[in-house]
Each structure stands twice: as structure tokens, then as C-alpha cells.
N, C-alpha and C. Protein backbone atom coordinates (compact mmCIF):
# COMPACT_ATOMS: atom_id res chain seq x y z
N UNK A 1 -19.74 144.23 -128.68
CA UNK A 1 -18.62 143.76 -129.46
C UNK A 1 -19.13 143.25 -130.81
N UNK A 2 -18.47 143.33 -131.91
CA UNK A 2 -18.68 143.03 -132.99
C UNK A 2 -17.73 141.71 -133.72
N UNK A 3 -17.53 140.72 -132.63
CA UNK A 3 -16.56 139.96 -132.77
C UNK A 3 -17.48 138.66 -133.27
N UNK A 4 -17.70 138.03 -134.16
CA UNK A 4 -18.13 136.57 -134.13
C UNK A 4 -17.23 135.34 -133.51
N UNK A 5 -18.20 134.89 -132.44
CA UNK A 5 -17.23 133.51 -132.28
C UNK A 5 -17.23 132.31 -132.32
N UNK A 6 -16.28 131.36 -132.56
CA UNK A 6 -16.26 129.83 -133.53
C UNK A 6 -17.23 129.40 -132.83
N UNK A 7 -17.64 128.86 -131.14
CA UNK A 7 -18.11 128.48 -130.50
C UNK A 7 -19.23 129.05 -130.04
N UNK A 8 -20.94 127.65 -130.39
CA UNK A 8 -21.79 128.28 -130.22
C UNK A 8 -21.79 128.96 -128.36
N UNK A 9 -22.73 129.82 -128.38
CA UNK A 9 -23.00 130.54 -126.91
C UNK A 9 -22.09 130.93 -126.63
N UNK A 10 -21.35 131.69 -126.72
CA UNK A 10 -20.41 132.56 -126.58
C UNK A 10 -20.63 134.15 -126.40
N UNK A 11 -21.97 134.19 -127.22
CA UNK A 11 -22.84 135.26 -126.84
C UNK A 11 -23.02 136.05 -125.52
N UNK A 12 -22.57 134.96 -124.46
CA UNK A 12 -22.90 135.37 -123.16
C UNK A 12 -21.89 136.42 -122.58
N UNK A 13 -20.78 136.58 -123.26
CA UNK A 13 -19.77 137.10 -122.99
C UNK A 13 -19.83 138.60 -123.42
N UNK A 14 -20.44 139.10 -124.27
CA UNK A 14 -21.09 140.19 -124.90
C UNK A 14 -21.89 140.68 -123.92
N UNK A 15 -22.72 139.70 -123.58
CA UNK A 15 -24.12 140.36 -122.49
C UNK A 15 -23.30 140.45 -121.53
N UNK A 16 -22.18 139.80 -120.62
CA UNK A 16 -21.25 140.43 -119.15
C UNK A 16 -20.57 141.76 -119.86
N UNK A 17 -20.21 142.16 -121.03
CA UNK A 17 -19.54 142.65 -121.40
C UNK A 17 -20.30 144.19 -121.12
N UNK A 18 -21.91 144.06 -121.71
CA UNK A 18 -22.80 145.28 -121.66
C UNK A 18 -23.49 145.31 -120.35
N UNK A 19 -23.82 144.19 -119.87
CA UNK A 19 -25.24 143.94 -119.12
C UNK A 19 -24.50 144.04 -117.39
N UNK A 20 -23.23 143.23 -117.78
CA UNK A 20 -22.50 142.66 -115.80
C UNK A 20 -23.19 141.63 -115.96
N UNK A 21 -24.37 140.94 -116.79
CA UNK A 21 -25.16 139.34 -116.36
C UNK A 21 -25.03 138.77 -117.88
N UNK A 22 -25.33 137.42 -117.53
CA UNK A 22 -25.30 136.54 -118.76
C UNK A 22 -26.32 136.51 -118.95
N UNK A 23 -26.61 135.83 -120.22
CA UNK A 23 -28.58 136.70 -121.01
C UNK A 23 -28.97 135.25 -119.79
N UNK A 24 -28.39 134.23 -119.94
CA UNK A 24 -29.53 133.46 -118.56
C UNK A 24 -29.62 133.83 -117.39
N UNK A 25 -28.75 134.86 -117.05
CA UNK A 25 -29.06 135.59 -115.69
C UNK A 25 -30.00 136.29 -115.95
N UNK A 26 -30.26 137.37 -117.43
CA UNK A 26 -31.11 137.99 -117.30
C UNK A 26 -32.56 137.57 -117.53
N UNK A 27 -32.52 136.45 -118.12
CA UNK A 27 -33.72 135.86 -118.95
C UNK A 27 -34.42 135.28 -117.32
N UNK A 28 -33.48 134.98 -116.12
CA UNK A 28 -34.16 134.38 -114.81
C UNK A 28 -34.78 135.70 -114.07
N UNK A 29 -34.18 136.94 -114.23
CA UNK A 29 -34.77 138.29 -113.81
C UNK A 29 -35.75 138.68 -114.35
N UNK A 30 -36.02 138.12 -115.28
CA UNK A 30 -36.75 138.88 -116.64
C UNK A 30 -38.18 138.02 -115.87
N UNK A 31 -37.94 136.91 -116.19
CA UNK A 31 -39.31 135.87 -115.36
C UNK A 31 -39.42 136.28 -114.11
N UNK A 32 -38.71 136.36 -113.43
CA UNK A 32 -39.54 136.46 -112.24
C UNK A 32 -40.02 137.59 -111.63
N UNK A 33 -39.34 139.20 -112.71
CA UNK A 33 -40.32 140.58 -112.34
C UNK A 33 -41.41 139.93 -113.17
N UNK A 34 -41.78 139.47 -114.17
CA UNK A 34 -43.01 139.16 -114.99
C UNK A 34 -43.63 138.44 -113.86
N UNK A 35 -43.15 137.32 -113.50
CA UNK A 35 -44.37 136.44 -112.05
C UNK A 35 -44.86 137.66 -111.37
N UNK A 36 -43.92 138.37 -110.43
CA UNK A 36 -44.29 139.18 -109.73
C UNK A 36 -44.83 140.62 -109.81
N UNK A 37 -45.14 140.63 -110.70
CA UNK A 37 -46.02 141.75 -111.74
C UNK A 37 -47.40 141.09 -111.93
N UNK A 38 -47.70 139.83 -112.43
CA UNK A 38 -49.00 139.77 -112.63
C UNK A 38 -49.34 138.62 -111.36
N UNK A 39 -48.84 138.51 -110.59
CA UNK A 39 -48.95 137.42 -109.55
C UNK A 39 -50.89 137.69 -109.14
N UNK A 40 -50.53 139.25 -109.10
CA UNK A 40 -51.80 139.92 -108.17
C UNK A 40 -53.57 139.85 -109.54
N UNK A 41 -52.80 140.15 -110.69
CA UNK A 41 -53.69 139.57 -111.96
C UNK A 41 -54.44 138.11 -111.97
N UNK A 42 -53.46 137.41 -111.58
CA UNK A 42 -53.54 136.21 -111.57
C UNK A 42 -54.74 135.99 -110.51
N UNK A 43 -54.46 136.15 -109.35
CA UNK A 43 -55.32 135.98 -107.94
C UNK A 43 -56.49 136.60 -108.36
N UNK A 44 -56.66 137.97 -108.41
CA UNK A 44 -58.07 138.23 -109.55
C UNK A 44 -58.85 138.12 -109.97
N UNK A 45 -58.16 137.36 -111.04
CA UNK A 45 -58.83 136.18 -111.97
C UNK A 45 -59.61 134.90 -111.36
N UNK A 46 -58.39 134.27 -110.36
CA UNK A 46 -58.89 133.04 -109.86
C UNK A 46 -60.10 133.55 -108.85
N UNK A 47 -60.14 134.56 -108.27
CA UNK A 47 -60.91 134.86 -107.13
C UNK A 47 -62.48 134.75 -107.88
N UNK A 48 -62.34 135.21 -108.80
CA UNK A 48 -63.56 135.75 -109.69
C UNK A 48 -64.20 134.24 -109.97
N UNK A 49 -63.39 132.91 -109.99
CA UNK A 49 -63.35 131.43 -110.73
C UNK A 49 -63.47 131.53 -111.94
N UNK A 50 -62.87 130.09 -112.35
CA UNK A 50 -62.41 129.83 -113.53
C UNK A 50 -63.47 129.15 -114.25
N UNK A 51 -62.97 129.11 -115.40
CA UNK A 51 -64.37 128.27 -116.57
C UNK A 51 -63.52 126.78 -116.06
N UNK A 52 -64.34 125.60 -116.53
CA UNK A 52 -63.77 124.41 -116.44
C UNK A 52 -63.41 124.27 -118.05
N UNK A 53 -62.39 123.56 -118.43
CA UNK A 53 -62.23 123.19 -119.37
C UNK A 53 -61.71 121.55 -119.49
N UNK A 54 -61.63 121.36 -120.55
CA UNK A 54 -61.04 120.16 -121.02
C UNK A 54 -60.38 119.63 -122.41
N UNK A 55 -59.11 119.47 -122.37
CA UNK A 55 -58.62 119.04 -123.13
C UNK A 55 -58.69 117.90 -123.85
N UNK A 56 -59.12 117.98 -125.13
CA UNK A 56 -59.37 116.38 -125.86
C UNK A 56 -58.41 116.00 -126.64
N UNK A 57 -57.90 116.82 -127.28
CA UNK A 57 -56.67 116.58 -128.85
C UNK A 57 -55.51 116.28 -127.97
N UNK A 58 -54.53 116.40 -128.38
CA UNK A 58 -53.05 115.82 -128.56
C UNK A 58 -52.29 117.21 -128.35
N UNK A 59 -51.88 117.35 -126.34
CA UNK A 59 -51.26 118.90 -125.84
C UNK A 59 -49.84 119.44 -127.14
N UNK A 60 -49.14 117.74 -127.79
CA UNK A 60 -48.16 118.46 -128.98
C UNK A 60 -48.77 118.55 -130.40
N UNK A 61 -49.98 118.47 -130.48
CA UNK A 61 -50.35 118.85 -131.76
C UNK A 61 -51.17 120.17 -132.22
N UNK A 62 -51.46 120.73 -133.18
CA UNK A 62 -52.50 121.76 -133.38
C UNK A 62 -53.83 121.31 -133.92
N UNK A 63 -54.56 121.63 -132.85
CA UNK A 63 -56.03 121.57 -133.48
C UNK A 63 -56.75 122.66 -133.99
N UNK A 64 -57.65 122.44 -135.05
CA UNK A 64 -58.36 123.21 -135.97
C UNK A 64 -59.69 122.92 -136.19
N UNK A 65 -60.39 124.25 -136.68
CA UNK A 65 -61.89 124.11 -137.23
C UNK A 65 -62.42 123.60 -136.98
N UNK A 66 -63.04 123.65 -135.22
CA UNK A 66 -63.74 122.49 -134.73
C UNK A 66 -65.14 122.73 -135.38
N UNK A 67 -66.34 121.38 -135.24
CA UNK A 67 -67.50 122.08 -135.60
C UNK A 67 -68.79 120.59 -135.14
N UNK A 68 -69.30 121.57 -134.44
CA UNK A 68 -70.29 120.22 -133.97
C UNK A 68 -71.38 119.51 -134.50
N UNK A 69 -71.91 118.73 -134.16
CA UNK A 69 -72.76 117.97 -135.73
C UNK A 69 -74.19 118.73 -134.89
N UNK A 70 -75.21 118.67 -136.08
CA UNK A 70 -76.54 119.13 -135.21
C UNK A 70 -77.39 119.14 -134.18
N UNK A 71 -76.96 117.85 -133.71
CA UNK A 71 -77.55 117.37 -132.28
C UNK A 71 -76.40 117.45 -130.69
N UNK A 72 -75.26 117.91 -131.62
CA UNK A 72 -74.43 118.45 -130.53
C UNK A 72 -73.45 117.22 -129.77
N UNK A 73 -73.58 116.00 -130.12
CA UNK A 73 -73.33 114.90 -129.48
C UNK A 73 -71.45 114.76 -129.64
N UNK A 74 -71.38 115.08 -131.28
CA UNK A 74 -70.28 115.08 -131.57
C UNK A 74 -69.49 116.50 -132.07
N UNK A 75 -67.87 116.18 -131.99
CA UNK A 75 -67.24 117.45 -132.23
C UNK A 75 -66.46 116.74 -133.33
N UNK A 76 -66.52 117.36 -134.62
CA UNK A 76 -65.01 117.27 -135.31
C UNK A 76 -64.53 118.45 -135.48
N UNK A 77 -62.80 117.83 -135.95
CA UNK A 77 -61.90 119.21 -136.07
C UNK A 77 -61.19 118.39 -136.38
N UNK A 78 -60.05 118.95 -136.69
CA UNK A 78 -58.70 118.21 -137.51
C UNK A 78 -57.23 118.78 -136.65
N UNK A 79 -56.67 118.04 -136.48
CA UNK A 79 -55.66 117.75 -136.02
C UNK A 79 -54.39 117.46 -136.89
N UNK A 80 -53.12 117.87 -136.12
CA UNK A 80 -51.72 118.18 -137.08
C UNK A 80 -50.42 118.45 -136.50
N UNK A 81 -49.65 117.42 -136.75
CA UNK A 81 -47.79 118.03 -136.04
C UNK A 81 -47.03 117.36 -136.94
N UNK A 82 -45.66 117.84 -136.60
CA UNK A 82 -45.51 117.68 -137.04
C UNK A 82 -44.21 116.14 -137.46
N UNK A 83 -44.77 115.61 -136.27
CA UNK A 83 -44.37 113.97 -136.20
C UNK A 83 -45.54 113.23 -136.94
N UNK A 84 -46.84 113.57 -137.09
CA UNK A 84 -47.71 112.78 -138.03
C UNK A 84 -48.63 113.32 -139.00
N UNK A 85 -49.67 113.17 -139.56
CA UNK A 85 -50.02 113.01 -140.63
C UNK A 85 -51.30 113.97 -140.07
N UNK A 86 -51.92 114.67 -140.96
CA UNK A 86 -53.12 115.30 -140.82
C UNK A 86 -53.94 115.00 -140.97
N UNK A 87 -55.15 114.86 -139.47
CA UNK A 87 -55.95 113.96 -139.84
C UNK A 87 -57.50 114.34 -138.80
N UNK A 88 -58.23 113.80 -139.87
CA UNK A 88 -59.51 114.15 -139.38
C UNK A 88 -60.01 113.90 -138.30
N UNK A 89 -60.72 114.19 -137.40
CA UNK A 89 -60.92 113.91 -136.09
C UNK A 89 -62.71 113.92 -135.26
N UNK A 90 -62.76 113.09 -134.82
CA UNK A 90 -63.94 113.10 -134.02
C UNK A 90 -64.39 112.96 -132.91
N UNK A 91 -64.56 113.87 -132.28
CA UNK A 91 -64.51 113.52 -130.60
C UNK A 91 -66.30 113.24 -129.72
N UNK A 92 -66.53 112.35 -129.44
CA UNK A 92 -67.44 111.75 -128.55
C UNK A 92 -67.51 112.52 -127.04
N UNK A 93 -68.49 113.74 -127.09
CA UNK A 93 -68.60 114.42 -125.76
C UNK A 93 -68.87 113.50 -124.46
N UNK A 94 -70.01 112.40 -125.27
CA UNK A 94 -70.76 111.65 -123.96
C UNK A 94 -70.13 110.66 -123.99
N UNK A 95 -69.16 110.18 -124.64
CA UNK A 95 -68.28 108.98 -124.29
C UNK A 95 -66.75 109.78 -124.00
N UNK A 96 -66.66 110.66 -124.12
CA UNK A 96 -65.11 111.17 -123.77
C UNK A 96 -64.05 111.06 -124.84
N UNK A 97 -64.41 110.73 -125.99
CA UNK A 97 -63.40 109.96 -126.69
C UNK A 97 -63.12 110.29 -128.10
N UNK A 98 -61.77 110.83 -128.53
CA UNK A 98 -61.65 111.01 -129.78
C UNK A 98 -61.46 110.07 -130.60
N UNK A 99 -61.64 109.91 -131.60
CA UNK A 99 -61.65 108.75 -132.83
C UNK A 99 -61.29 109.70 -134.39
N UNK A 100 -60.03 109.06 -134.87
CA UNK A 100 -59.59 109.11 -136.22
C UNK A 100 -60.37 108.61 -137.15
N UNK A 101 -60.52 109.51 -137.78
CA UNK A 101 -61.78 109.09 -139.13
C UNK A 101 -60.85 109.42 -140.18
N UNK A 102 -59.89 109.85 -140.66
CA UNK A 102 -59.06 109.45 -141.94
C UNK A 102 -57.96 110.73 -142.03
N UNK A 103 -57.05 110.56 -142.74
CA UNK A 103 -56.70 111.87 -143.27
C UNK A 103 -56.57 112.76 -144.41
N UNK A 104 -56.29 113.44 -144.08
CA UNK A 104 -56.69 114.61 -144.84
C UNK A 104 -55.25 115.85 -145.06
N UNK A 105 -55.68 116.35 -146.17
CA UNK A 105 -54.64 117.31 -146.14
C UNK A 105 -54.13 118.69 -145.19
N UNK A 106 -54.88 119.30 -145.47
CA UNK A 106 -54.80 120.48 -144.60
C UNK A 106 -56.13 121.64 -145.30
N UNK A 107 -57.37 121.18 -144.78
CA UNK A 107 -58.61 122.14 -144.43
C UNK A 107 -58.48 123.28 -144.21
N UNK A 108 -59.21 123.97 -145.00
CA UNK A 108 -59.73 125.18 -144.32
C UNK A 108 -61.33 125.42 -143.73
N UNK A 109 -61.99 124.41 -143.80
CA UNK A 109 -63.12 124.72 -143.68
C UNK A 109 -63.81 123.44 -143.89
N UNK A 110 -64.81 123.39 -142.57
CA UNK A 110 -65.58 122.00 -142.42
C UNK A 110 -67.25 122.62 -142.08
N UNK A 111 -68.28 121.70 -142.69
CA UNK A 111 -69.45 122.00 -142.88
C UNK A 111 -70.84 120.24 -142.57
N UNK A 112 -71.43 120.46 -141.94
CA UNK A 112 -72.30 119.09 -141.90
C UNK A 112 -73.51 119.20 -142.23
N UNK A 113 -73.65 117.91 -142.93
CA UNK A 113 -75.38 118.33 -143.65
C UNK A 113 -75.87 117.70 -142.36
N UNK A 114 -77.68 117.30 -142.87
CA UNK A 114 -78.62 117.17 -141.52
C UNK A 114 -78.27 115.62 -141.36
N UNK A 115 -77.94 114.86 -142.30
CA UNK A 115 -77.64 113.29 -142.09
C UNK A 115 -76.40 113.22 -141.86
N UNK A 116 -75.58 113.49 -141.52
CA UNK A 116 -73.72 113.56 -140.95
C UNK A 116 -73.02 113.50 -141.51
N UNK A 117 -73.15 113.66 -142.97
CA UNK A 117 -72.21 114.08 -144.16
C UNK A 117 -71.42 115.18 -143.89
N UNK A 118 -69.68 115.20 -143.77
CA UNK A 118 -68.95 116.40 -143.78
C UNK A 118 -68.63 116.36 -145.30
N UNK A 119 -68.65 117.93 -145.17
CA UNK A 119 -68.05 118.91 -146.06
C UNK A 119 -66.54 119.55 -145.84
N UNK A 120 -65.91 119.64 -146.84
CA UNK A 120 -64.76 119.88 -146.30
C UNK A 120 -64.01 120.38 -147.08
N UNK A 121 -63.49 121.75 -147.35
CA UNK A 121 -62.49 122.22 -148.26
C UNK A 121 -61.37 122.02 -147.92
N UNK A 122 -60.55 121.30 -148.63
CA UNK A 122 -59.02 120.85 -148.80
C UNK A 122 -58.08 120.84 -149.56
N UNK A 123 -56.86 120.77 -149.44
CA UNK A 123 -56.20 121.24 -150.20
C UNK A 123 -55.46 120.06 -151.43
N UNK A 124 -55.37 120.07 -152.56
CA UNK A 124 -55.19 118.58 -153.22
C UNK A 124 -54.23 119.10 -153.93
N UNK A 125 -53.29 117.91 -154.51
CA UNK A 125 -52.21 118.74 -155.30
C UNK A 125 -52.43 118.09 -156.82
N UNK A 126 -52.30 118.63 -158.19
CA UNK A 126 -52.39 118.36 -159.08
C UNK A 126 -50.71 118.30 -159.81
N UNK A 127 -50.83 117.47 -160.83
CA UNK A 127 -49.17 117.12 -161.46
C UNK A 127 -48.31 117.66 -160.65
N UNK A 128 -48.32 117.39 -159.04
CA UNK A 128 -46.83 117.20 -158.27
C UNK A 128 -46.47 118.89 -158.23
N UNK A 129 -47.00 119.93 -158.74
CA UNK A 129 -46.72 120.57 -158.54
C UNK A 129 -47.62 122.09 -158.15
N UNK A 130 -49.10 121.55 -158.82
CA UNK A 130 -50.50 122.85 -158.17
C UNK A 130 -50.87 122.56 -156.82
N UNK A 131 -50.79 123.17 -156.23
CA UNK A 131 -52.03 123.03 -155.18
C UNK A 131 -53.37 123.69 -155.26
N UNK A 132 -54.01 123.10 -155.14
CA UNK A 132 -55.56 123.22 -155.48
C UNK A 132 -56.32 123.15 -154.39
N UNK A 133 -57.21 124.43 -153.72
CA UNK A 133 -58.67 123.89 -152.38
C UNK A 133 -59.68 123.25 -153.37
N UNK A 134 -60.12 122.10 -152.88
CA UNK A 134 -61.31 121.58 -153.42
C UNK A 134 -62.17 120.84 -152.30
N UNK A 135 -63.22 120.46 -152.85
CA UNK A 135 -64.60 119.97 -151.83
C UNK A 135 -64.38 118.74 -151.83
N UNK A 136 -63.96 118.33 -150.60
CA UNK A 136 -64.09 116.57 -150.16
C UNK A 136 -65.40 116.47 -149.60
N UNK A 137 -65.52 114.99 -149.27
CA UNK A 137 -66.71 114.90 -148.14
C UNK A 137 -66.64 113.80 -147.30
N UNK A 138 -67.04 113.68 -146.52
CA UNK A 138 -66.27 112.54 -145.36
C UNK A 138 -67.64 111.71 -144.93
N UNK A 139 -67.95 110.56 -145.45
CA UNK A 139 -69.05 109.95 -144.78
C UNK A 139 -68.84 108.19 -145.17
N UNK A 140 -68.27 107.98 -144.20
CA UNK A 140 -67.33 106.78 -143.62
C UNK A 140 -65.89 106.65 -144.64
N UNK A 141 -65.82 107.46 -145.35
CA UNK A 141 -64.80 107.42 -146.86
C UNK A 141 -64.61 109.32 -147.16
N UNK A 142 -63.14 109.49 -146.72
CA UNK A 142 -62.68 110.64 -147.35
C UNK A 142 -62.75 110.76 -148.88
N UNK A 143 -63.70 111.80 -149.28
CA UNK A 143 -63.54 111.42 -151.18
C UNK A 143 -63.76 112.58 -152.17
N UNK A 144 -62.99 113.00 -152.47
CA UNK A 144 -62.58 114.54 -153.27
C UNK A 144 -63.77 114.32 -154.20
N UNK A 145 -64.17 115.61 -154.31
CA UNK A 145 -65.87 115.76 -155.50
C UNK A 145 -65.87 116.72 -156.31
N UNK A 146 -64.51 117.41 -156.12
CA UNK A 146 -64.15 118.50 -157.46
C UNK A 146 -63.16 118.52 -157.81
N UNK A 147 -62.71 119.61 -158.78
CA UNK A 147 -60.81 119.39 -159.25
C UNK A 147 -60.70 120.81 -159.84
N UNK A 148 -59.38 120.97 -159.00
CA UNK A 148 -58.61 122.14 -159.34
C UNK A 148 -59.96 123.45 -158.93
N UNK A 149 -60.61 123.45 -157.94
CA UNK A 149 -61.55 124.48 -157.96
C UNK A 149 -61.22 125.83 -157.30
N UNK A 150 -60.17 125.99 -156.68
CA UNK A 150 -59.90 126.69 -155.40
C UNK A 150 -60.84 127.39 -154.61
N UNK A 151 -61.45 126.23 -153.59
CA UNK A 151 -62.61 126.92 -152.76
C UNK A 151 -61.92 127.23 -151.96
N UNK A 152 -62.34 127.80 -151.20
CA UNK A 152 -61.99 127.94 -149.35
C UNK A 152 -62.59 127.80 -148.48
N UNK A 153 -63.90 128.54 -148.43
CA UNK A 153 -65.03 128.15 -146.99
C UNK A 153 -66.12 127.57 -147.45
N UNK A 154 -66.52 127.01 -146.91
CA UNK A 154 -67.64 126.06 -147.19
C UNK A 154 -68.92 125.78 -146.05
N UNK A 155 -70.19 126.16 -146.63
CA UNK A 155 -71.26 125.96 -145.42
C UNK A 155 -72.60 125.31 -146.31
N UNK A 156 -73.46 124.83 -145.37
CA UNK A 156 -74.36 124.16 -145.97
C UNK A 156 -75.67 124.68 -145.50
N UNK A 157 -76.84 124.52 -146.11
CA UNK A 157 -78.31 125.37 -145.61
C UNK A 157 -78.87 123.78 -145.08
N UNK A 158 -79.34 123.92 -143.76
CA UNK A 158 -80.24 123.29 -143.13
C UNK A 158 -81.58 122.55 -143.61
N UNK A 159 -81.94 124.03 -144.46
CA UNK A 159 -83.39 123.97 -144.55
C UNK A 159 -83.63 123.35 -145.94
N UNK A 160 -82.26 123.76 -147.12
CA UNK A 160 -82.58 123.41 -148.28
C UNK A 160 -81.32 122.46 -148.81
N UNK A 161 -80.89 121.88 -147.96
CA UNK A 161 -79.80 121.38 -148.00
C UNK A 161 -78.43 121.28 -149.08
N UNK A 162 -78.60 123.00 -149.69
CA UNK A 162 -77.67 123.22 -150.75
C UNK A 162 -76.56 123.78 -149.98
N UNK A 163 -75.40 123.31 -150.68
CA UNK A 163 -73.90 123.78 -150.25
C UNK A 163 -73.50 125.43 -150.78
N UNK A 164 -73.05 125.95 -149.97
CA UNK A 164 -72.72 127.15 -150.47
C UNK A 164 -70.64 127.25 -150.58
N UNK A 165 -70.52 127.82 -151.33
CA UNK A 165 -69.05 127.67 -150.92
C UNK A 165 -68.00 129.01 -151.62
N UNK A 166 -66.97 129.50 -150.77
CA UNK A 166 -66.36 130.95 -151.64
C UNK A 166 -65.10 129.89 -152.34
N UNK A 167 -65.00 130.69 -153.80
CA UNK A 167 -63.93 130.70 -154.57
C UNK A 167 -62.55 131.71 -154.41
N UNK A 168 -61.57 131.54 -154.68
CA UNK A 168 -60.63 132.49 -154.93
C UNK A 168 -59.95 132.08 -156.17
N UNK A 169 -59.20 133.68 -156.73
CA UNK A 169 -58.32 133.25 -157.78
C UNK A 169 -56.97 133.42 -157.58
């Protein structure tokens, strides 16, 4: 039918119209040939065992660009939803425990020298209306160290402890 109607979901009347079911009749058929299609996938899988995992961030937020410091002890990555603020993150493997270290805009790319200095391309805005990637660095103080540069990835040499970093235009 090509009828629009005043009242939302009304839709359903279209789908008895084509289908004989309402799309939530079909959407409950729809799931449960899908269960029973990979049910046997599933078993499979588990038979074979599973990796262990563990969840550290926030199950309603998105986490990003994790990256571990040299000795492996710690993880950062940055974290983001959109009930709060974007913000840098550090998680403690041998203590279990994430810890907020500041925020930040929205990263593309995190880098650590050999003393625990992050590197960090971010995004900064100039007169309210550029957005600009530039090089922060995070060592107890989030603190922008270029302007208007548009980097994007960012890595650091171990051995000679120079920053390398790509531009775009």
C-alpha cells in the first residue's frame, strides 16, 4: 500500500497486508531460524574453547587506540559516548584498574616514548570554526605542542627517541 499513516506503527498493517504477519511476528521468525542455523556453529566453536577475555572500559562507551607502555604494565586508549566527554584513559593490568588521566578531543593516534611520555594526535579547533590534528602530549598535563598542523599518525623511535609523524592536506 502506498498509503501514509497519521499514527506512528501503523506500518504493521502493510506487512498483514503482504506478509499474513506483523514485521514483529516476522522479526521473532527471523531470530529464531538465525539461532537455529548457527546454534550448531556456535557448539563448534565452544567445543574447540574459548579465549578468556576481559572487559575493562565502559560496555556503553567506545573504546579506541589502545597502546601499551614498554614494559607492558600499563594500557592506554581513549574512551567516548555519548553522555560524556572524551577522555584519556589508563588501565592498570596488575591492579585491574582503569584511571582517567584527562580529556581530550578525539585522537587518532597515540605513541609512548621510553620515559612514559604520550604522544598524541588530536584534534583542536581554531577561531570556532577550523578543525585542526595536532601533537599533544600527556605527561601528568594534557598540552598541545603544535598549531594548525594537520597530523594524523604519530610514532616514536625507541632507539633515537625522535617522533615521526604523517601530515595531510
Amino acid at each position: 500500500s502506498d498509503s501514509i499513516y497519521p499514527i506512528p506503527y501503523f506500518f504493521n498493517k502493510d506487512a498483514k497486508d503482504v506478509y499474513k504477519k506483523s514485521f514483529n511476528q516476522l522479526w521473532k521468525q527471523w531470530i529464531s531460524e538465525i539461532k537455529a542455523k548457527y546454534k550448531k556453529e556456535i557448539q563448534l566453536i565452544k567445543s574447540k574453547g574459548l579465549s578468556k577475555t576481559k572487559g575493562i572500559s565502559n560496555k556503553y562507551a567506545s573504546s579506541t587506540i589502545p597502546r601499551w607502555d614498554n614494559n607492558g604494565e600499563n594500557l592506554y586508549y581513549i574512551i567516548s559516548s555519548p553522555r560524556t566527554y572524551t577522555k584519556l584513559m589508563k588501565y592498570n593490568a596488575e591492579k585491574n584498574k582503569s584511571t582517567e588521566l584527562d580529556k581530550v578531543h578525539f585522537p587518532s593516534s597515540i605513541t609512548i616514548a621510553k620515559n612514559g611520555t604520550l604522544f598524541l594526535t588530536d584534534i583542536e579547533y581554531y577561531r570556532n570554526y577550523n578543525a585542526y590534528s595536532d601533537i599533544f602530549i600527556y605527561n601528568n598535563k594534557y598540552k598541545q605542542i603544535t598549531s594548525r598542523l594537520r597530523s594524523k599518525y604519530i610514532d616514536i623511535s625507541h632507539q633515537t627517541n625522535k617522533v615521526v609523524y604523517t601530515v595531510f592536506n
